[in-house]
Protein backbone atom coordinates (compact mmCIF):
# COMPACT_ATOMS: atom_id res chain seq x y z
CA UNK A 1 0.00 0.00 0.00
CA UNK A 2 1.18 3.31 -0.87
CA UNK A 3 3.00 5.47 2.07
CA UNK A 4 1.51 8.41 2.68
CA UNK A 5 5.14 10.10 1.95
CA UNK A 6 4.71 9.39 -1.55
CA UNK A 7 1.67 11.62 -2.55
CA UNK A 8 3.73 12.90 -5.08
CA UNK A 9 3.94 12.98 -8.51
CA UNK A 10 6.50 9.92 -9.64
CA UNK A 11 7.85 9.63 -12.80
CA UNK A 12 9.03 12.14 -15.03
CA UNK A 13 6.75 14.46 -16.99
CA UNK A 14 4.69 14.59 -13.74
CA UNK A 15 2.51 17.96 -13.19
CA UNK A 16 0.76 19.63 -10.68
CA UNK A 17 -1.00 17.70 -8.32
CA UNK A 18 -2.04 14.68 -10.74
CA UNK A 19 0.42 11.72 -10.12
CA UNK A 20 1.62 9.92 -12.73
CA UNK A 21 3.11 6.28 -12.94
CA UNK A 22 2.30 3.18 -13.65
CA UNK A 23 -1.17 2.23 -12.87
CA UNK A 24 -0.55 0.48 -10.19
CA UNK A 25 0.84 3.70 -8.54
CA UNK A 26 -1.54 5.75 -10.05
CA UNK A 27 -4.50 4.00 -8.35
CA UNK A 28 -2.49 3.08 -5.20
CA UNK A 29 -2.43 7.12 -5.02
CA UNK A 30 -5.58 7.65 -5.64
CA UNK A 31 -6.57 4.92 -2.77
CA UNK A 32 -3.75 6.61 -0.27
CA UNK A 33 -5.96 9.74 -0.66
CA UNK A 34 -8.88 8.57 -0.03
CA UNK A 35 -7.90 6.91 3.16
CA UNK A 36 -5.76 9.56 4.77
CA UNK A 37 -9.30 11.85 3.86
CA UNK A 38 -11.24 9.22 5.23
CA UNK A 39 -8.83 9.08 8.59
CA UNK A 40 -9.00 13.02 8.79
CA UNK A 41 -12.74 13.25 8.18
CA UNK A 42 -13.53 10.45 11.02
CA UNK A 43 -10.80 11.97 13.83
CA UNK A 44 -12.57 15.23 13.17
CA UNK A 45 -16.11 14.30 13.41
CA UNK A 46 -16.13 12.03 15.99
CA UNK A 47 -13.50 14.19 18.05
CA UNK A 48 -16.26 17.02 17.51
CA UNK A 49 -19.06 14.32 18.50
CA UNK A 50 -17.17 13.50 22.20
CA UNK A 51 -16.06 17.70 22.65
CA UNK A 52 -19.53 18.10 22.58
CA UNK A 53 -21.15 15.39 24.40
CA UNK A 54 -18.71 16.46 27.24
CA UNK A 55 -19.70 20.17 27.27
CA UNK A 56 -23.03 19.84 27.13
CA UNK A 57 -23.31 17.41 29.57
CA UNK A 58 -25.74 17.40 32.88
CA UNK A 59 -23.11 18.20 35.03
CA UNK A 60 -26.05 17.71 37.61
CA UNK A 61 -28.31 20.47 36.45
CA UNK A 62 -25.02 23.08 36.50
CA UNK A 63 -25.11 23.96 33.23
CA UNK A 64 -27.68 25.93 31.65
CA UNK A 65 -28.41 25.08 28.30
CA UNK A 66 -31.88 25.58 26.48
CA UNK A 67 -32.01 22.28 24.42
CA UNK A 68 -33.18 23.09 20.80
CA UNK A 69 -36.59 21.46 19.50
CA UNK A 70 -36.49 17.96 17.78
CA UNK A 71 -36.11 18.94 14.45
CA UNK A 72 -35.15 22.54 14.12
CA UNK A 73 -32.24 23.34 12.56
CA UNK A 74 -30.20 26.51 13.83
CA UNK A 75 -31.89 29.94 12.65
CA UNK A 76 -30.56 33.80 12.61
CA UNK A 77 -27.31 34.57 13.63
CA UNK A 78 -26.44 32.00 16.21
CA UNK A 79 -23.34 30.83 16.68
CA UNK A 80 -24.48 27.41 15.92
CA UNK A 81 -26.06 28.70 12.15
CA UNK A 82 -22.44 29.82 11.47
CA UNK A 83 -20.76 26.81 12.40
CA UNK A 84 -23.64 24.80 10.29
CA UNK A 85 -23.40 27.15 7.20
CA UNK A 86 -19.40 26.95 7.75
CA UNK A 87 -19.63 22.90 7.79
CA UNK A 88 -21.51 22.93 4.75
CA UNK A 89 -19.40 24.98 2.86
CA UNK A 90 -16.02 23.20 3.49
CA UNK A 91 -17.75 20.06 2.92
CA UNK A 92 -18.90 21.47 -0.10
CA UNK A 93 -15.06 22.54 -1.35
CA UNK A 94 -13.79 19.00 -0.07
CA UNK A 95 -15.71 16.85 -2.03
CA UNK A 96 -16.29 18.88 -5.46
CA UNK A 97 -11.98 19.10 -5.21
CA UNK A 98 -11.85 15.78 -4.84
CA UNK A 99 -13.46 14.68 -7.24
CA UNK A 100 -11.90 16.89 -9.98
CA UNK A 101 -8.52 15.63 -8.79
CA UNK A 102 -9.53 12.21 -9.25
CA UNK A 103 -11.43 13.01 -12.46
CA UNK A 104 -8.00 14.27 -13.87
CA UNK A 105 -6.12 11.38 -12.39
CA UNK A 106 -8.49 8.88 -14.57
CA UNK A 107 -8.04 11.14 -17.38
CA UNK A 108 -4.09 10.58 -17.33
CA UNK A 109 -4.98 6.39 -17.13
CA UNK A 110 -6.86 6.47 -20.20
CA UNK A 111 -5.17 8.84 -22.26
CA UNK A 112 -3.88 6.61 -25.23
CA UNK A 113 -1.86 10.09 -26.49
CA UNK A 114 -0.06 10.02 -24.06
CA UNK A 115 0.74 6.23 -24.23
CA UNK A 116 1.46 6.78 -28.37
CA UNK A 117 3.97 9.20 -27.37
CA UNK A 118 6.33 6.68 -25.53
CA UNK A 119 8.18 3.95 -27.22
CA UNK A 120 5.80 1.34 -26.18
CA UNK A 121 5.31 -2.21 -26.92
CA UNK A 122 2.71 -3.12 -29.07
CA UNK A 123 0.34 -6.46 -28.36
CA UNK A 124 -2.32 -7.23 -29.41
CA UNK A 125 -4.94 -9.40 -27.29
CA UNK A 126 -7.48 -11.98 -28.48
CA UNK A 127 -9.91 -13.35 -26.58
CA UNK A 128 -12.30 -16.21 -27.15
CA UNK A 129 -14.03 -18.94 -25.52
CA UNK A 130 -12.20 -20.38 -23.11
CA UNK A 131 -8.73 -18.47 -23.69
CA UNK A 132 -6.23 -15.35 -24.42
CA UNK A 133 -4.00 -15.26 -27.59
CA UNK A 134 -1.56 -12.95 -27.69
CA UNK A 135 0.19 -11.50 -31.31
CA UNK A 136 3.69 -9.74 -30.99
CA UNK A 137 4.69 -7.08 -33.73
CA UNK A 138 6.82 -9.58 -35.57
CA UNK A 139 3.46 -11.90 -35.95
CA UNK A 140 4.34 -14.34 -33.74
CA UNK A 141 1.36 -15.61 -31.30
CA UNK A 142 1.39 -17.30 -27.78
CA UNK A 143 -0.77 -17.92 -24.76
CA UNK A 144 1.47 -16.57 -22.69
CA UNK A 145 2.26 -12.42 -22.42
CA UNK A 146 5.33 -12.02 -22.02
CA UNK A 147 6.87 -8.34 -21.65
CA UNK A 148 9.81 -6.54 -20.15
CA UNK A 149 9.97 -4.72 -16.83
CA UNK A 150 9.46 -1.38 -16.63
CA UNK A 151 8.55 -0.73 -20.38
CA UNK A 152 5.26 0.87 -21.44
CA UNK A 153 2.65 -1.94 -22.66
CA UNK A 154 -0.10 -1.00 -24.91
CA UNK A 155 -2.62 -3.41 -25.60
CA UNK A 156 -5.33 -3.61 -28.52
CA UNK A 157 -8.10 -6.03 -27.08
CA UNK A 158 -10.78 -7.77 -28.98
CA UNK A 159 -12.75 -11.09 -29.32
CA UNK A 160 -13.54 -13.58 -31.80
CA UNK A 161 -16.98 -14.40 -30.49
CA UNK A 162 -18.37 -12.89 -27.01
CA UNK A 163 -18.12 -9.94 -24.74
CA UNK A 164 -15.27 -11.00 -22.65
CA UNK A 165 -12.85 -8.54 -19.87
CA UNK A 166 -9.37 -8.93 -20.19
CA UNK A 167 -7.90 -8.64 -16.77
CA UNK A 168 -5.12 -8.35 -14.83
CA UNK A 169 -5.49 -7.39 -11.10
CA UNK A 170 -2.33 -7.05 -9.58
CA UNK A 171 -1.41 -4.49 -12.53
CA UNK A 172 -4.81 -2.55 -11.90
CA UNK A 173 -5.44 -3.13 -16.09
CA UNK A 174 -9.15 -4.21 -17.34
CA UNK A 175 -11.10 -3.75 -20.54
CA UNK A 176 -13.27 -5.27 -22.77
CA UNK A 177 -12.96 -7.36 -25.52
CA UNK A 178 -15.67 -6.44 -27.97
CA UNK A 179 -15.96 -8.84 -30.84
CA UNK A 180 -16.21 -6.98 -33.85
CA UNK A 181 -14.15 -3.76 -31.88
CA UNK A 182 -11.22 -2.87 -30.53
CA UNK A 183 -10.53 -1.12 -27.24
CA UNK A 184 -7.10 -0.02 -25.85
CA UNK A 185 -5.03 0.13 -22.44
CA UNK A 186 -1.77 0.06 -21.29
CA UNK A 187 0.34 -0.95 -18.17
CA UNK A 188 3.54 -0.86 -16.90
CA UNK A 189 5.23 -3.82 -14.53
CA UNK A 190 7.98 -2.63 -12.26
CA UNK A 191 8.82 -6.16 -11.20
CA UNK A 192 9.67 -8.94 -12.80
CA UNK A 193 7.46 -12.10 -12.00
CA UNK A 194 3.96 -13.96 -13.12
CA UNK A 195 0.55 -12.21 -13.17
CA UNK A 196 -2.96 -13.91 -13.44
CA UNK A 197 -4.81 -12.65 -16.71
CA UNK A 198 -8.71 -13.46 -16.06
CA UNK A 199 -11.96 -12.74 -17.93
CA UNK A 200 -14.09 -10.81 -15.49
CA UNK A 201 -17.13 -11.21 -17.73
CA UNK A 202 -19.18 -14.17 -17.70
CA UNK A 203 -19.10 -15.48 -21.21
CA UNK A 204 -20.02 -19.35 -20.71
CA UNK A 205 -19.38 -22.54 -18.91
CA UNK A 206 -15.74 -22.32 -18.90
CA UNK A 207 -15.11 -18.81 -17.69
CA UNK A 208 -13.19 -19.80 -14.71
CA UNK A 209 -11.03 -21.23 -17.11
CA UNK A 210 -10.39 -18.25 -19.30
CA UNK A 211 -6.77 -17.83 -17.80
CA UNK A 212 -3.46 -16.64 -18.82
CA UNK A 213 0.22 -15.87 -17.37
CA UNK A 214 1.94 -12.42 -18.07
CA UNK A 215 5.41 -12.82 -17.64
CA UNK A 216 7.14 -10.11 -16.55
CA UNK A 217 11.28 -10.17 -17.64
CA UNK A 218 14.28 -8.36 -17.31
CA UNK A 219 15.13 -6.59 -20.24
CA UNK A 220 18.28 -8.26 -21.38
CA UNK A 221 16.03 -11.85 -21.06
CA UNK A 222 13.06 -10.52 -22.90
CA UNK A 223 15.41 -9.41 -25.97
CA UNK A 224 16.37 -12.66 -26.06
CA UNK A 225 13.23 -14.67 -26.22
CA UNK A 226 11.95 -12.32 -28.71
CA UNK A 227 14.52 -12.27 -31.05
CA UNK A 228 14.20 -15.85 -30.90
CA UNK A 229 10.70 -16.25 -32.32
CA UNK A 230 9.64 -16.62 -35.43
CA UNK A 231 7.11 -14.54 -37.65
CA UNK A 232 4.74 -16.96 -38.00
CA UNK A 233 5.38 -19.45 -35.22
CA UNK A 234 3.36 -19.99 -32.27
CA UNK A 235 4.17 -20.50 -28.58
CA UNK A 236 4.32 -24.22 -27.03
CA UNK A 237 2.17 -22.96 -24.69
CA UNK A 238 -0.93 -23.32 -27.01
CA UNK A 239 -1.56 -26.58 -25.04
CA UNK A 240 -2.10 -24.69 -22.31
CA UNK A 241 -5.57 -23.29 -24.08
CA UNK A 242 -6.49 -26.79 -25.22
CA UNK A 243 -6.32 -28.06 -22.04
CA UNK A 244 -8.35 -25.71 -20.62
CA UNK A 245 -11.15 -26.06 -23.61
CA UNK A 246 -10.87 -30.22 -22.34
CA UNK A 247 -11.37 -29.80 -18.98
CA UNK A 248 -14.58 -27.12 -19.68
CA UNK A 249 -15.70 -29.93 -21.87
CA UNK A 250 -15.43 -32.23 -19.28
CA UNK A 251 -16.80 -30.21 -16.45
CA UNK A 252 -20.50 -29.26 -18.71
């Protein structure tokens, strides 16, 4: 979980007070906001709640205090109108800011433009029933997405038959798969290591199946493997997609 140190921009060509990042960080900032508001808003209202329950308390008919009636709301110019008009106006200027900034901040996340402008990598993503494909710029397909760490990923998702949601959670990256369209996103992976791809729209009897690895290399390693394909080969892992159309066959 984000610290709440870094509410900062991050990577270069940051701005202002949108952060910029991966997605990943992006959303982990918009989360760390949210939660330090959250903290600030709840330490203040109920700190208010107990101040006042303690001064106004019976104190053994001490105090005098002329209760207002049930259900009238401060009038004229009390102390108690200011501090209600006051409320409402700085509640007013929290929220409405808030939700520009985080307005903006989704803005940046979907921006293809500025995605285009980067050197990224170029997949594109097929989806069908029960399984991802995945075609490299040199034409060569696979099951498996492999990409290098830390390099700008755009995607071009689509599907051969139903609506389907190309996922991957830990990399905060979902869209649809159309069939017939195309939609586009982007990541970035910091570390190397294996992510779960899922379908997070129901699209049959095998859609717990509908599965696939990203693999996440080091630079050097990724070079390697690429250059190593051929234009019009396929990945081994193809079998992994056939087994998975088996065992929905089996299961219906």
């Amino acid at each position: 979980m984000v610290g709440f140190g870094r509410l900062v921009p991050l990577h270069d060509g940051a701005s202002g007070l949108i952060p910029r990042g991966t997605r990943a960080e992006v959303f982990e900032q918009i989360f760390g906001v949210f939660l330090l508001l959250g903290i600030l808003v709840t330490v203040v209202v109920i700190g208010y709640m107990l101040f006042t329950a303690y001064k106004y308390r019976d104190g053994n008919g001490t105090h005098e205090f002329d209760p207002p009636t049930l259900g009238e709301l401060p009038t004229g110019d009390s102390h108690g109108s200011k501090k209600l008009r006051l409320s409402f106006f700085l509640s007013a200027i929290i929220v409405v800011s808030l939700v520009l900034w985080t307005y903006g901040t989704l803005l940046y996340v979907e921006d293809d433009t500025t995605v285009e402008a980067k050197d990224a990598m170029q997949v594109e993503v097929v989806g069908s029933q029960f399984n991802w494909k995945f075609v490299y710029p040199n034409g060569h397909e696979s099951t498996t997405l492999r990409v290098p760490e830390g390099k700008t990923v755009q995607l071009t998702v689509t599907s051969t038959d139903v609506f389907h949601t190309f996922g991957v959670p830990e990399l905060r990256v979902k869209t649809d798969a159309i069939p017939g369209q195309q939609t586009d996103t982007w990541f970035i992976a910091d570390e190397t290591g294996t992510y779960e791809v899922r379908c997070f729209e129901l699209c049959g009897a095998g859609h717990s199946y509908m599965t696939a690895d990203v693999v996440v290399m080091e630079r050097d390693e990724y070079r390697s493997w690429y250059d190593g394909t051929n234009e019009s080969g396929s990945d081994s892992t193809n079998n992994t997609s056939n087994n998975s159309t088996n065992r929905t066959e089996n299961s219906s």
